[in-house]
C-alpha atoms as a PDB file:
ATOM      1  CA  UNK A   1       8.959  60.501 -99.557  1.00  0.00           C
ATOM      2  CA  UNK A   2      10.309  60.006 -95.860  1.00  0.00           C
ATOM      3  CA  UNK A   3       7.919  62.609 -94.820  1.00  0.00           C
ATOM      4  CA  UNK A   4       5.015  61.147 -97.062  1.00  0.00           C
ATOM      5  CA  UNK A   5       4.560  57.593 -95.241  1.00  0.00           C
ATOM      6  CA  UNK A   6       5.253  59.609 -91.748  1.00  0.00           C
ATOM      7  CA  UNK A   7       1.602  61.318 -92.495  1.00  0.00           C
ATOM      8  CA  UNK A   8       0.083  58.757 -93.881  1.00  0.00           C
ATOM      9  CA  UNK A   9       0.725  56.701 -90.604  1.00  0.00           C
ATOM     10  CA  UNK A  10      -0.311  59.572 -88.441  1.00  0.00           C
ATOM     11  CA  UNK A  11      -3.728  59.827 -90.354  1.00  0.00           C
ATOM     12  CA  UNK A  12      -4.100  56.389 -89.400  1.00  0.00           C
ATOM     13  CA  UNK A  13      -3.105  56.539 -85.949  1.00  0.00           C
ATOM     14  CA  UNK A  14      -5.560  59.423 -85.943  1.00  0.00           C
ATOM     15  CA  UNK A  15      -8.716  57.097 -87.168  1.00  0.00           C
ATOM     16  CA  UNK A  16      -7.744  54.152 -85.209  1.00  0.00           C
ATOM     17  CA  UNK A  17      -8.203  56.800 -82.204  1.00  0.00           C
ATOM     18  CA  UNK A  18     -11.227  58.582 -83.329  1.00  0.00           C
ATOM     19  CA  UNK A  19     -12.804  55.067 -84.076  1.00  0.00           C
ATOM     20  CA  UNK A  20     -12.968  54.549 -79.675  1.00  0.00           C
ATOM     21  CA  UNK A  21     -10.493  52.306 -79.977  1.00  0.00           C
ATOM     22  CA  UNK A  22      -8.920  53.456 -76.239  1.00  0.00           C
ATOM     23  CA  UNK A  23      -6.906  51.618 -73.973  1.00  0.00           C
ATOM     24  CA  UNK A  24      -8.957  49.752 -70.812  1.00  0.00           C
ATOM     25  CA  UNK A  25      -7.353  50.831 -67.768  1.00  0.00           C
ATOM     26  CA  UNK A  26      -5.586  47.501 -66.074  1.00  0.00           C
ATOM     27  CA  UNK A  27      -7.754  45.931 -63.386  1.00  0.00           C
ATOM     28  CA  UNK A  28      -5.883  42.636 -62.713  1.00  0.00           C
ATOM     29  CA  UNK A  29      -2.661  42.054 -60.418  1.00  0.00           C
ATOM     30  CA  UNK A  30      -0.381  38.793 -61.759  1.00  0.00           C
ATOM     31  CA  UNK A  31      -0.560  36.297 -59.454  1.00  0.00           C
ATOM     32  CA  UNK A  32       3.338  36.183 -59.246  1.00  0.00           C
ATOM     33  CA  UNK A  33       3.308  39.480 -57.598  1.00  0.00           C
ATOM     34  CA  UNK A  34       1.187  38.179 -54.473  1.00  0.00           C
ATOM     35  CA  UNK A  35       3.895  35.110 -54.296  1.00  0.00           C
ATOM     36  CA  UNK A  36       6.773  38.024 -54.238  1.00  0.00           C
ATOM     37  CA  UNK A  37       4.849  40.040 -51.429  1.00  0.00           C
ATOM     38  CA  UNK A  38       4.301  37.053 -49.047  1.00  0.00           C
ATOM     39  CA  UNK A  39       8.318  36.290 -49.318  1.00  0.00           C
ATOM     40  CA  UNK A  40       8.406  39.570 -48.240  1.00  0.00           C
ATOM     41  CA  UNK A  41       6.471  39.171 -45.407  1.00  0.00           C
ATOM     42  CA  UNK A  42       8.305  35.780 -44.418  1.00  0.00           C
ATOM     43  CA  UNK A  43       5.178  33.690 -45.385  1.00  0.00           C
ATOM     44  CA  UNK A  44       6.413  30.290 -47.547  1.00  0.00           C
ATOM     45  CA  UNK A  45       3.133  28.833 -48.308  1.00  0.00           C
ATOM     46  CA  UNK A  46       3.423  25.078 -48.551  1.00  0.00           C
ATOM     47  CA  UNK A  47       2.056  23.631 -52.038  1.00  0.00           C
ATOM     48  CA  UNK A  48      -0.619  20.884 -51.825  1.00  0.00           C
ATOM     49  CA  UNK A  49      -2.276  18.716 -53.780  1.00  0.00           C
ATOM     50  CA  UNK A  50      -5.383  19.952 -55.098  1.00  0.00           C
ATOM     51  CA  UNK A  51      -6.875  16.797 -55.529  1.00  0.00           C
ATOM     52  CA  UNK A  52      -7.061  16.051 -52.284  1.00  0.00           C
ATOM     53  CA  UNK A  53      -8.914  18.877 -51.287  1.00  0.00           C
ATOM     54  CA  UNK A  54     -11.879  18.887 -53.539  1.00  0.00           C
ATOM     55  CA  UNK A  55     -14.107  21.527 -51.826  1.00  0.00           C
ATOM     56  CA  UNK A  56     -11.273  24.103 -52.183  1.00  0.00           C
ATOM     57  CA  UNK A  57     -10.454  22.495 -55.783  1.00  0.00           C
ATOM     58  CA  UNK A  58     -14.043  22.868 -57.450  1.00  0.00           C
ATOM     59  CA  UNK A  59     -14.454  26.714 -55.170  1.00  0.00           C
ATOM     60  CA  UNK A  60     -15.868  28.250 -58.102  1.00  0.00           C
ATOM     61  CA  UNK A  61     -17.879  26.579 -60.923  1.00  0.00           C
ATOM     62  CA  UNK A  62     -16.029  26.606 -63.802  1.00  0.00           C
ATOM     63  CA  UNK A  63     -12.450  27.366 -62.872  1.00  0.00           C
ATOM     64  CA  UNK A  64      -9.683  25.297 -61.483  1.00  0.00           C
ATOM     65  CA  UNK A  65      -7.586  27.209 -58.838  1.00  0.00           C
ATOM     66  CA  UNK A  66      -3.861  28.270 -59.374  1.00  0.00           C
ATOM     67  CA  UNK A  67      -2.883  26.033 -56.579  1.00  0.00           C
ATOM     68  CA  UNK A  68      -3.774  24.571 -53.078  1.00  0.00           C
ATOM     69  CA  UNK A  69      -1.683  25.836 -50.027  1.00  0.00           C
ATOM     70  CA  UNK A  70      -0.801  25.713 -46.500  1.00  0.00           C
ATOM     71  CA  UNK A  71      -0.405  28.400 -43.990  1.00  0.00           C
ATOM     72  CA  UNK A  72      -0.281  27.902 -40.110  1.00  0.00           C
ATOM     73  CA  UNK A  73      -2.075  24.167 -40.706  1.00  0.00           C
ATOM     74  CA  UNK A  74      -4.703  26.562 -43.238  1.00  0.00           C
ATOM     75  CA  UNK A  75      -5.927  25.055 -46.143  1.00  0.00           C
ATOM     76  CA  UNK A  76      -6.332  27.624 -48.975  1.00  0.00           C
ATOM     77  CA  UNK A  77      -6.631  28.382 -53.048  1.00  0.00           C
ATOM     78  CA  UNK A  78      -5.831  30.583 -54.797  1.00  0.00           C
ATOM     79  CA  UNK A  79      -7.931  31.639 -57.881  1.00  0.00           C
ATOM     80  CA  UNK A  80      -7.759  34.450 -61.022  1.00  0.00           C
ATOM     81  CA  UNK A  81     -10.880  34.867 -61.661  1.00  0.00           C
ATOM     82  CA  UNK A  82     -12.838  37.396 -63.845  1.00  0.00           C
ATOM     83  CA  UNK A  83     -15.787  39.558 -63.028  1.00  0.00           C
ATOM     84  CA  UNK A  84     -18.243  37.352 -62.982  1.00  0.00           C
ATOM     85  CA  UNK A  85     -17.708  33.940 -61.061  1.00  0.00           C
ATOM     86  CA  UNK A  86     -20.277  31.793 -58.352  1.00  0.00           C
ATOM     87  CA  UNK A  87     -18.716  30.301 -55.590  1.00  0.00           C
ATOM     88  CA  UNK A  88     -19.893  26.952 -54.880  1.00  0.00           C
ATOM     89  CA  UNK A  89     -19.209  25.945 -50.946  1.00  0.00           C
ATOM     90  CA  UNK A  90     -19.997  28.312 -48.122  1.00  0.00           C
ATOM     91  CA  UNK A  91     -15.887  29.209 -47.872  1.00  0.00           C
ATOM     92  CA  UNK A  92     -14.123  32.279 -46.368  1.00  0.00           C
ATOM     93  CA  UNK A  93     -12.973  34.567 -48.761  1.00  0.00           C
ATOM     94  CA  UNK A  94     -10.210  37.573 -49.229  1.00  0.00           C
ATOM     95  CA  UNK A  95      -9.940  39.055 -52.753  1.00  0.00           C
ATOM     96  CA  UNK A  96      -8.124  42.016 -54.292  1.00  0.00           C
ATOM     97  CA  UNK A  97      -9.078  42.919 -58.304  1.00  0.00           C
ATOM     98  CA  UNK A  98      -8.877  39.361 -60.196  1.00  0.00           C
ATOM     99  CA  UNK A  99      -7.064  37.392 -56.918  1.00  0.00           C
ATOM    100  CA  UNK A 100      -9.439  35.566 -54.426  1.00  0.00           C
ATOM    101  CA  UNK A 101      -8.300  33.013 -51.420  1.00  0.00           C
ATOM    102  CA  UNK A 102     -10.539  30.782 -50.461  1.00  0.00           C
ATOM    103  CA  UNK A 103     -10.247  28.788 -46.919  1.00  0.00           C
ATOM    104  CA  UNK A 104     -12.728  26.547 -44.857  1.00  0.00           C
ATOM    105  CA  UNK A 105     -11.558  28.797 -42.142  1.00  0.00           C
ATOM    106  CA  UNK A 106     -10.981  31.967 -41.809  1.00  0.00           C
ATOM    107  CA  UNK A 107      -8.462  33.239 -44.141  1.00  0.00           C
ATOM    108  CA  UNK A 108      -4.920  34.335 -41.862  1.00  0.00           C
ATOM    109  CA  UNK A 109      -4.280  38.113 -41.603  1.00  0.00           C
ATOM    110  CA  UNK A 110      -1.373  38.009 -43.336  1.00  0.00           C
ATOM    111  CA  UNK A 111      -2.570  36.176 -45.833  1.00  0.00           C
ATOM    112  CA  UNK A 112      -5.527  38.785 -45.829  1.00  0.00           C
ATOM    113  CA  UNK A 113      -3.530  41.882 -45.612  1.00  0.00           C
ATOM    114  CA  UNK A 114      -0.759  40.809 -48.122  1.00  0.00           C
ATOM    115  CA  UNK A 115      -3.119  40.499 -51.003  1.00  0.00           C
ATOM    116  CA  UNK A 116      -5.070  43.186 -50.217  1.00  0.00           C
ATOM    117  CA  UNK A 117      -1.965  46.047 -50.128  1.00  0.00           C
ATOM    118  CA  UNK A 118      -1.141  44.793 -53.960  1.00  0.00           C
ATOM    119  CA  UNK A 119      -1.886  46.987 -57.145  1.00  0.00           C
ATOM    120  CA  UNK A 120      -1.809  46.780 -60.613  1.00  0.00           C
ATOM    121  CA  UNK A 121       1.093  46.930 -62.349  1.00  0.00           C
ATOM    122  CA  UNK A 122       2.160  50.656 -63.873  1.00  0.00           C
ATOM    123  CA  UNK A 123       1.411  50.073 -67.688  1.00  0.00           C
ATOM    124  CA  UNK A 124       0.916  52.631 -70.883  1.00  0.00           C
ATOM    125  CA  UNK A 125      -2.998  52.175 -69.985  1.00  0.00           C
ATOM    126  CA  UNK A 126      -3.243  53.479 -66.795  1.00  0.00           C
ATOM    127  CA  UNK A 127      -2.461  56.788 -68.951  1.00  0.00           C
ATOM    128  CA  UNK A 128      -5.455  56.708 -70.386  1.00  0.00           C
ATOM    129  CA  UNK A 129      -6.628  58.472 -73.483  1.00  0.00           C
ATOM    130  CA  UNK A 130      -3.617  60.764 -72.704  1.00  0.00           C
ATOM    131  CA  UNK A 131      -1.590  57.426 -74.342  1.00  0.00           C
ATOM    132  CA  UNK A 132      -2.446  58.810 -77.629  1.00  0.00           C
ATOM    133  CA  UNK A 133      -1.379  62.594 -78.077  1.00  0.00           C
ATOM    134  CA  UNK A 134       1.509  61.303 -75.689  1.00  0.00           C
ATOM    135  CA  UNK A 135       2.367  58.453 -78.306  1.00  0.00           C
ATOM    136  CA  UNK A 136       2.050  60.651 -81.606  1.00  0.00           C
ATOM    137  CA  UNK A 137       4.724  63.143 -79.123  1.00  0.00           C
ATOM    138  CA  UNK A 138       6.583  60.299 -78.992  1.00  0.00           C
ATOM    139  CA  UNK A 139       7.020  59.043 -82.283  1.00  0.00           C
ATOM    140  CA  UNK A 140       7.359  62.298 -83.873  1.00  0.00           C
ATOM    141  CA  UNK A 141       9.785  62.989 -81.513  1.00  0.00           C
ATOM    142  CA  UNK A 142      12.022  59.660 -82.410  1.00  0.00           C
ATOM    143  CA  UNK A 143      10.923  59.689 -85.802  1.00  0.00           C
ATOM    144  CA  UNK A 144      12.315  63.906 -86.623  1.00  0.00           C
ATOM    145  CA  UNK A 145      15.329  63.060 -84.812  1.00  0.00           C
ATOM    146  CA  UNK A 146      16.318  60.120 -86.812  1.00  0.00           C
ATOM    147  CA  UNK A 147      15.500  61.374 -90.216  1.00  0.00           C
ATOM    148  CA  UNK A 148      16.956  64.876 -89.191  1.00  0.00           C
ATOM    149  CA  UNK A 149      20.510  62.773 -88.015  1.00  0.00           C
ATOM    150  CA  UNK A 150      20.381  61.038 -91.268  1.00  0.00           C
ATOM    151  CA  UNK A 151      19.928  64.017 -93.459  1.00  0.00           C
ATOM    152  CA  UNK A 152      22.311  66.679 -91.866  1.00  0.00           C
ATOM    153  CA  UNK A 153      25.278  63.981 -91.878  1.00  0.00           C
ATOM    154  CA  UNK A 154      28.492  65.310 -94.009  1.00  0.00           C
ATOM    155  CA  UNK A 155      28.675  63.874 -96.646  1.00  0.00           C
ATOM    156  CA  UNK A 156      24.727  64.930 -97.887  1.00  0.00           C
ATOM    157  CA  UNK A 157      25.758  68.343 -96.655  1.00  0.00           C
ATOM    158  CA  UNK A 158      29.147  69.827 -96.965  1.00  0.00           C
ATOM    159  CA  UNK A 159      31.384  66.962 -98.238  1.00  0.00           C
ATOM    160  CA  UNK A 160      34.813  66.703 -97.799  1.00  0.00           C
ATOM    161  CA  UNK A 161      36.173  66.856-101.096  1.00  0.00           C
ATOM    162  CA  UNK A 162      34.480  70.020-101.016  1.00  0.00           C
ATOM    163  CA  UNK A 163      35.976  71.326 -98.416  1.00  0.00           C
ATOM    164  CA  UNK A 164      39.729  70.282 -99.150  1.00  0.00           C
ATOM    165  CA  UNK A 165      39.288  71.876-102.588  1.00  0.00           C
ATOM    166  CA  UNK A 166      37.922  75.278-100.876  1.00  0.00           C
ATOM    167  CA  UNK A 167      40.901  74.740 -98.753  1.00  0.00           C
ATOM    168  CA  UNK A 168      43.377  74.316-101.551  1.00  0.00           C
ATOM    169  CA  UNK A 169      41.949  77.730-103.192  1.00  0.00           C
ATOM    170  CA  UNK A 170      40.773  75.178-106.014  1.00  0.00           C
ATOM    171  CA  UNK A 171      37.800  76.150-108.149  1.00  0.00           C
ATOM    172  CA  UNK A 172      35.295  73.142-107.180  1.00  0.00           C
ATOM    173  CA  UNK A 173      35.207  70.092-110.218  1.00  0.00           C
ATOM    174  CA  UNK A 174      32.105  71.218-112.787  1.00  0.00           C
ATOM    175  CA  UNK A 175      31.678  67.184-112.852  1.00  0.00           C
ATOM    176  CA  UNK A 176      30.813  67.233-109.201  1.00  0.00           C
ATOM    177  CA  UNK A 177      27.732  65.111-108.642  1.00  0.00           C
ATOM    178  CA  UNK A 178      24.483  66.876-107.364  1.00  0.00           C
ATOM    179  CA  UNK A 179      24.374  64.373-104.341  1.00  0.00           C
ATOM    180  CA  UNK A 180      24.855  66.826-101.309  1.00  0.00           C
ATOM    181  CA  UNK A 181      23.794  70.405-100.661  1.00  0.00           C
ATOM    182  CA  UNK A 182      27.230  72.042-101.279  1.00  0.00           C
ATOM    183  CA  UNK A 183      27.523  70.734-104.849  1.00  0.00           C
ATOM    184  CA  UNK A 184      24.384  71.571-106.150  1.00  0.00           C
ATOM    185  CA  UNK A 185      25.414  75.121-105.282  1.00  0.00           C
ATOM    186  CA  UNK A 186      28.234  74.381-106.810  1.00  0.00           C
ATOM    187  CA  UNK A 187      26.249  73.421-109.841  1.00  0.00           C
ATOM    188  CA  UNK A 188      24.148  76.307-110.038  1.00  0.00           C
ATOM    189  CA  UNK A 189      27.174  78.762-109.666  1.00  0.00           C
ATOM    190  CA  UNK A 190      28.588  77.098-112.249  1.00  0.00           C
ATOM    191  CA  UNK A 191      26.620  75.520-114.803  1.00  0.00           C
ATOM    192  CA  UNK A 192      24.047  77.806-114.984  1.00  0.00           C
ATOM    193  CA  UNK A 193      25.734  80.726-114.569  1.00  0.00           C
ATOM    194  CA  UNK A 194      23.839  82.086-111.757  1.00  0.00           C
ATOM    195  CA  UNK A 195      24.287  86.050-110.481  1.00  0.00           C
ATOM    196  CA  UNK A 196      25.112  86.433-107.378  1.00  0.00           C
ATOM    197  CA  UNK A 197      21.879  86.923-106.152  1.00  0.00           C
ATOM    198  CA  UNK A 198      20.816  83.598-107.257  1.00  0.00           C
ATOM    199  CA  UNK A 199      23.281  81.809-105.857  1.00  0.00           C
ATOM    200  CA  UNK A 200      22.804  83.334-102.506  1.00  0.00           C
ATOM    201  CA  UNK A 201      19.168  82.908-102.449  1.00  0.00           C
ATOM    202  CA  UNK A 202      20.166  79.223-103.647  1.00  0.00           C
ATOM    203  CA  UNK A 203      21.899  78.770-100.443  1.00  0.00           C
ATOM    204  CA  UNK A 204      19.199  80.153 -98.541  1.00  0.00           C
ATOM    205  CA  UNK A 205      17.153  77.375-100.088  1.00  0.00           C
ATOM    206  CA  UNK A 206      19.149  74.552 -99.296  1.00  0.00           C
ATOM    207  CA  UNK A 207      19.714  75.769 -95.636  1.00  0.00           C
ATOM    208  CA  UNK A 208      16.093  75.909 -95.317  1.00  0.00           C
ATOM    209  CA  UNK A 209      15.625  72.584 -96.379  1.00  0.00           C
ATOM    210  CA  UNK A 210      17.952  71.251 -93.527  1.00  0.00           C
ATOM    211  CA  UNK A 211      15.848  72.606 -91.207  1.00  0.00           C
ATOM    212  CA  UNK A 212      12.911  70.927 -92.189  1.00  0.00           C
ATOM    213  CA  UNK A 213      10.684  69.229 -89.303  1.00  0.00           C
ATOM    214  CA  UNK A 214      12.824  71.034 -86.313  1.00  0.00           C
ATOM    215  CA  UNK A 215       9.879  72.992 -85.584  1.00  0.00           C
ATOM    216  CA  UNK A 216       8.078  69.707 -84.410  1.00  0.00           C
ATOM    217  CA  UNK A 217      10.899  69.066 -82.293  1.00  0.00           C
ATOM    218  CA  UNK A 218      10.106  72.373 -80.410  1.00  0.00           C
ATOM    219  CA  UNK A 219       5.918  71.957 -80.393  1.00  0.00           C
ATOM    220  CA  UNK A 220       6.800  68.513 -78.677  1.00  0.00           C
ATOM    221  CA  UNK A 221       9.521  70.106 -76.233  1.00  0.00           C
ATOM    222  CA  UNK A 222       6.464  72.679 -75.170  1.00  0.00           C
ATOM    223  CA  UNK A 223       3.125  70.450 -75.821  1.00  0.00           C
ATOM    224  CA  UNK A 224       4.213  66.994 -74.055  1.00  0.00           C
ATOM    225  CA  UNK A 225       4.527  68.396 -70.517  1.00  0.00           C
ATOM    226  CA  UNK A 226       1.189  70.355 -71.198  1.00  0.00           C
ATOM    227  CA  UNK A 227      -0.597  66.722 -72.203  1.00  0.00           C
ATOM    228  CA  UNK A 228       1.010  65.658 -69.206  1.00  0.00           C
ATOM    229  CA  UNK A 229      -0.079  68.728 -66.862  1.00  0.00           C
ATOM    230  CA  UNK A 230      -3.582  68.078 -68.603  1.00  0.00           C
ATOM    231  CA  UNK A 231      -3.507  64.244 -67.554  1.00  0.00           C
ATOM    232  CA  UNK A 232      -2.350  65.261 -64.059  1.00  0.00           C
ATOM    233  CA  UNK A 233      -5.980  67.724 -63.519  1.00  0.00           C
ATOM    234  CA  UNK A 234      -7.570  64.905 -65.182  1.00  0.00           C
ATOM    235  CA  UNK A 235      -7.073  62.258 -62.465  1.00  0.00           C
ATOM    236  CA  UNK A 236      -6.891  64.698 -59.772  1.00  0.00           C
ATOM    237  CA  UNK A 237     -10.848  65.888 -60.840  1.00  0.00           C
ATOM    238  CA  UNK A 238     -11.150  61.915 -61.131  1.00  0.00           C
ATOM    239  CA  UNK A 239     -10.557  60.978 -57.775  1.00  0.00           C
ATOM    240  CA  UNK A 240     -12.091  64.198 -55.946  1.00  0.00           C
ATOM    241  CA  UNK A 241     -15.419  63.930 -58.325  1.00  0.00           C
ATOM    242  CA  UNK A 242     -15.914  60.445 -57.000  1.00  0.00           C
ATOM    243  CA  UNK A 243     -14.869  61.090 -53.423  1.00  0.00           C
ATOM    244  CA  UNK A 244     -18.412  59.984 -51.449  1.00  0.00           C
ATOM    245  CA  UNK A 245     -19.511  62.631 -48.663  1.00  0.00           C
ATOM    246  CA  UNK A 246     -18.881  59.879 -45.963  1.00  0.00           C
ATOM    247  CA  UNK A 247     -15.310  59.642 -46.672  1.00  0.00           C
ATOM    248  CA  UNK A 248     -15.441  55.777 -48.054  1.00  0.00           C
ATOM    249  CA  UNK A 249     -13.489  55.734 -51.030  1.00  0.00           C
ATOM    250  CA  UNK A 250     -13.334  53.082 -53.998  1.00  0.00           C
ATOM    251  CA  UNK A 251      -9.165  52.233 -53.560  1.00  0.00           C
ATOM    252  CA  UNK A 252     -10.061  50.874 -57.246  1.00  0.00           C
ATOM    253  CA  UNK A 253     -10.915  54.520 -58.597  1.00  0.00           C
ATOM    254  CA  UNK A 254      -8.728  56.204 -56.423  1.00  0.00           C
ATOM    255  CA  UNK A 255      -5.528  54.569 -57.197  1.00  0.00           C
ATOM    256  CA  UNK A 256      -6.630  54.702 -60.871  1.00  0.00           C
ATOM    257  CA  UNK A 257      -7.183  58.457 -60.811  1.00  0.00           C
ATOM    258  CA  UNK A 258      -4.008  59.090 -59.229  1.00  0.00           C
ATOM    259  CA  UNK A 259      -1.929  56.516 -61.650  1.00  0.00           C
ATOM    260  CA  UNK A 260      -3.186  59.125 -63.872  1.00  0.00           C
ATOM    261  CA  UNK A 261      -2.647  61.979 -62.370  1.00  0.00           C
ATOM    262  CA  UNK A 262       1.410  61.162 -62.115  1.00  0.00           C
ATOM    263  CA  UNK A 263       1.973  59.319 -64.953  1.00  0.00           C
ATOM    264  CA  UNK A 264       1.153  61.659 -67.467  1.00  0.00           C
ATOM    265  CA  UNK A 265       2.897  64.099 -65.939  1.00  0.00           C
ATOM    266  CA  UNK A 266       5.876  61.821 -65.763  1.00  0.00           C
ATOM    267  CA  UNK A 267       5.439  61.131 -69.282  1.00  0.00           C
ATOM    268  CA  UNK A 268       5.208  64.063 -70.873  1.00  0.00           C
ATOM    269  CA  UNK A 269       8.994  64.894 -68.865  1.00  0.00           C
ATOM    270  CA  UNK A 270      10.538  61.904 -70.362  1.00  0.00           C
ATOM    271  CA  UNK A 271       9.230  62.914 -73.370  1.00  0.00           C
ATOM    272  CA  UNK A 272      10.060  66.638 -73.520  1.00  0.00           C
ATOM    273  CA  UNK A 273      13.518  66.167 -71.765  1.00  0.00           C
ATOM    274  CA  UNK A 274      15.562  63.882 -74.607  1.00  0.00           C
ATOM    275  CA  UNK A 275      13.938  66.040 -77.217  1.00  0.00           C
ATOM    276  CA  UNK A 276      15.493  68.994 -76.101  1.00  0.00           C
ATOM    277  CA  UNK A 277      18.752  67.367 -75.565  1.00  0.00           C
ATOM    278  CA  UNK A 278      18.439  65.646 -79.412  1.00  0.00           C
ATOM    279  CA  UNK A 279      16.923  69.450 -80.600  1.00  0.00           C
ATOM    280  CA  UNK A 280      19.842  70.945 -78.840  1.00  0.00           C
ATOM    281  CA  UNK A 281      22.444  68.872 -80.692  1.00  0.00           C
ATOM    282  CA  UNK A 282      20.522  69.064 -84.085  1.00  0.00           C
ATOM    283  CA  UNK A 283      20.767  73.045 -84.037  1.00  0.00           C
ATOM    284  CA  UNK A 284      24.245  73.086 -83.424  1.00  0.00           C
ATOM    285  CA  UNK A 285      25.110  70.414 -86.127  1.00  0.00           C
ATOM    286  CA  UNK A 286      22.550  72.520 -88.401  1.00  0.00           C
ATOM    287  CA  UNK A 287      24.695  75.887 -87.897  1.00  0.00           C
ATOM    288  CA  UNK A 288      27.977  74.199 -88.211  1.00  0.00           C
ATOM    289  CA  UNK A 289      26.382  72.753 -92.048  1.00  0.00           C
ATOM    290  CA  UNK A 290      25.005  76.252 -92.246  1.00  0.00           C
ATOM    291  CA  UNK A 291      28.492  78.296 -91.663  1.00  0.00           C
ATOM    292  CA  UNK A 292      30.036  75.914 -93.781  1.00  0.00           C
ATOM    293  CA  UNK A 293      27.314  76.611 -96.824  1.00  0.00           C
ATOM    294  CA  UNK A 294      28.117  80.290 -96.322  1.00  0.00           C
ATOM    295  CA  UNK A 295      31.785  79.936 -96.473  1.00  0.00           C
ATOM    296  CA  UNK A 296      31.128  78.040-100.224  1.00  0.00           C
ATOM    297  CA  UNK A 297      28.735  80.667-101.367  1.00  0.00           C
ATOM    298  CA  UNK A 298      31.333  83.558-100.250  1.00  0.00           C
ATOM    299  CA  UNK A 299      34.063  81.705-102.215  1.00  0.00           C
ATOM    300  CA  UNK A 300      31.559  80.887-105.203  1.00  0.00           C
ATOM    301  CA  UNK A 301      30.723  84.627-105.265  1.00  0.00           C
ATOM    302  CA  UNK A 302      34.516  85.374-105.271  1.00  0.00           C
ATOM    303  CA  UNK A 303      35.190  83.202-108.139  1.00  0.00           C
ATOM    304  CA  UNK A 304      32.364  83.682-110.977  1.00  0.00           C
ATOM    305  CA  UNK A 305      32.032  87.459-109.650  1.00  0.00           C
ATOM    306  CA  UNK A 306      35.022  88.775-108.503  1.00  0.00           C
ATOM    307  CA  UNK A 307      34.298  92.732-109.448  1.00  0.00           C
ATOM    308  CA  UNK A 308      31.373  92.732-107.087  1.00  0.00           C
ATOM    309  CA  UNK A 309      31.165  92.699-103.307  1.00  0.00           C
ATOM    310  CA  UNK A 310      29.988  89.450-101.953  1.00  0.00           C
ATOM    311  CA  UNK A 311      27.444  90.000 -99.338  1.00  0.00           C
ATOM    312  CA  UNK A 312      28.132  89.443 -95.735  1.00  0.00           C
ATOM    313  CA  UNK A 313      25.787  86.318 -94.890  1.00  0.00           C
ATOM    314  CA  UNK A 314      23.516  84.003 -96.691  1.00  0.00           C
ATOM    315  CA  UNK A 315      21.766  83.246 -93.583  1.00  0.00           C
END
């Protein structure tokens, strides 16, 4: 049932990305970040009034500025603006992405050059389409490892009372419940009567059924750092297919190409790499159940068919 609803919200996550439903690369730097880089360049911009300064104030039709300032007796605003904007007053102007200063004088340097060394933020949409595959990784990832925790867990497996009766040399209970992989072993050993070869191909069923979904675990420990290696050539063939013969780049494109050109590749590593550690630990839990399950069958064998030779292994 687990498994059921899993699918069904991958076949969804499937149309919502074959519908074009992709995530828009970010293209707008928080104005709190350009406050942070001027303390870092020493510059304490003094806050004004914006009312008093009307030409700055009313800068472009339709917006309101984030505030009036003063640097080095320089008048200036600050405004987010989107793509498409008209500037009212013949002003000086520095912008970077949504940011724009606007000054009745020329706008300081370090005013200038402060805005214009920020970027964008590093978010899931700078990855590009390569969010998708690299989210479905991710959830099946989380998602196996969870259920897989939850189902190999003692007491659905090998439960104690099972084992301290084993121990004891005591023939399991025939009211044992079916409610873990040990006793419905027990069950079939016992209540139906089952040869030897049943019960040992029995076993072999139940073990199998604890290892259901590891392979995914392993596809997602080989295929994330491939998405990732795919994402890197992506942005590299991004930023060198839009490289002009004169040498003037876009900085927009080529920081964008190289965002994702690393962060896929980073990714898909912090993907792969818990994975293997969880896939490591599941596999040795799963042989520990496993050896356990073998040790029952051996002494179930034993006990309803003493005259014949148990074999060596149910695995």
């Amino acid at each position: 049932m687990i498994f059921r609803l899993f699918f069904i919200f991958i076949k969804f996550f499937l149309v919502f990305l074959i519908s074009g439903c992709l995530p828009e690369q970010p293209d707008r730097i928080e104005p709190a970040i350009f406050f942070v880089k001027l303390g870092e360049a020493g510059i304490i911009p003094k806050p004004l009034i914006p009312e008093n300064f009307p030409i700055l104030k009313n800068a472009v039709t339709g917006y309101s500025p984030l505030g009036v300032y003063a640097h080095k007796n320089v008048q200036w605003a600050l405004f987010d603006l989107l793509n498409n904007h008209s500037v009212k007053a013949n002003l000086e102007h520095a912008s970077n992405l949504n940011l724009h200063i606007f000054s009745k004088t020329a706008v300081p340097d370090e005013l200038a050059n402060s805005l214009k060394s920020l970027s964008p933020q590093i978010g899931y949409e700078q990855l590009g389409i390569f969010a998708y595959p690299l989210g479905i990784c991710l959830v099946i990832s989380v998602f196996i490892t969870l259920e897989r925790i939850f189902s190999l867990r003692r007491g659905v497996t090998f439960p104690r009372k099972v084992e301290k009766a084993l121990l004891r040399g005591e023939f399991p209970d025939k009211k044992w419940k079916r409610g873990s992989a040990a006793e419905r072993i027990v069950h079939v050993a016992v209540n139906e009567k089952a040869s030897v070869e049943t019960i040992t191909a029995y076993a072999r069923l139940e073990i199998a059924a604890m290892e259901k979904g590891m392979f995914l675990l392993d596809v997602i420990i080989a295929g994330a750092p491939l998405i990732g290696l795919l994402g890197t050539v992506t942005g590299l063939v991004q930023v060198f297919s839009q490289m002009p013969s004169n040498g003037n780049i876009d900085q927009s494109h080529f920081s964008q190409g190289i965002s994702l050109a690393l962060l896929t590749t980073m990714a898909g590593l912090a993907i792969a790499l818990p994975t293997i550690l969880f896939n490591s630990c599941l596999l040795r839990v799963l042989d520990k159940r496993a050896a356990s399950l073998d040790w029952l069958t051996a002494r179930l064998i034993d006990a309803t068919a003493p005259q014949k030779t148990p074999p060596e292994g149910i695995r």
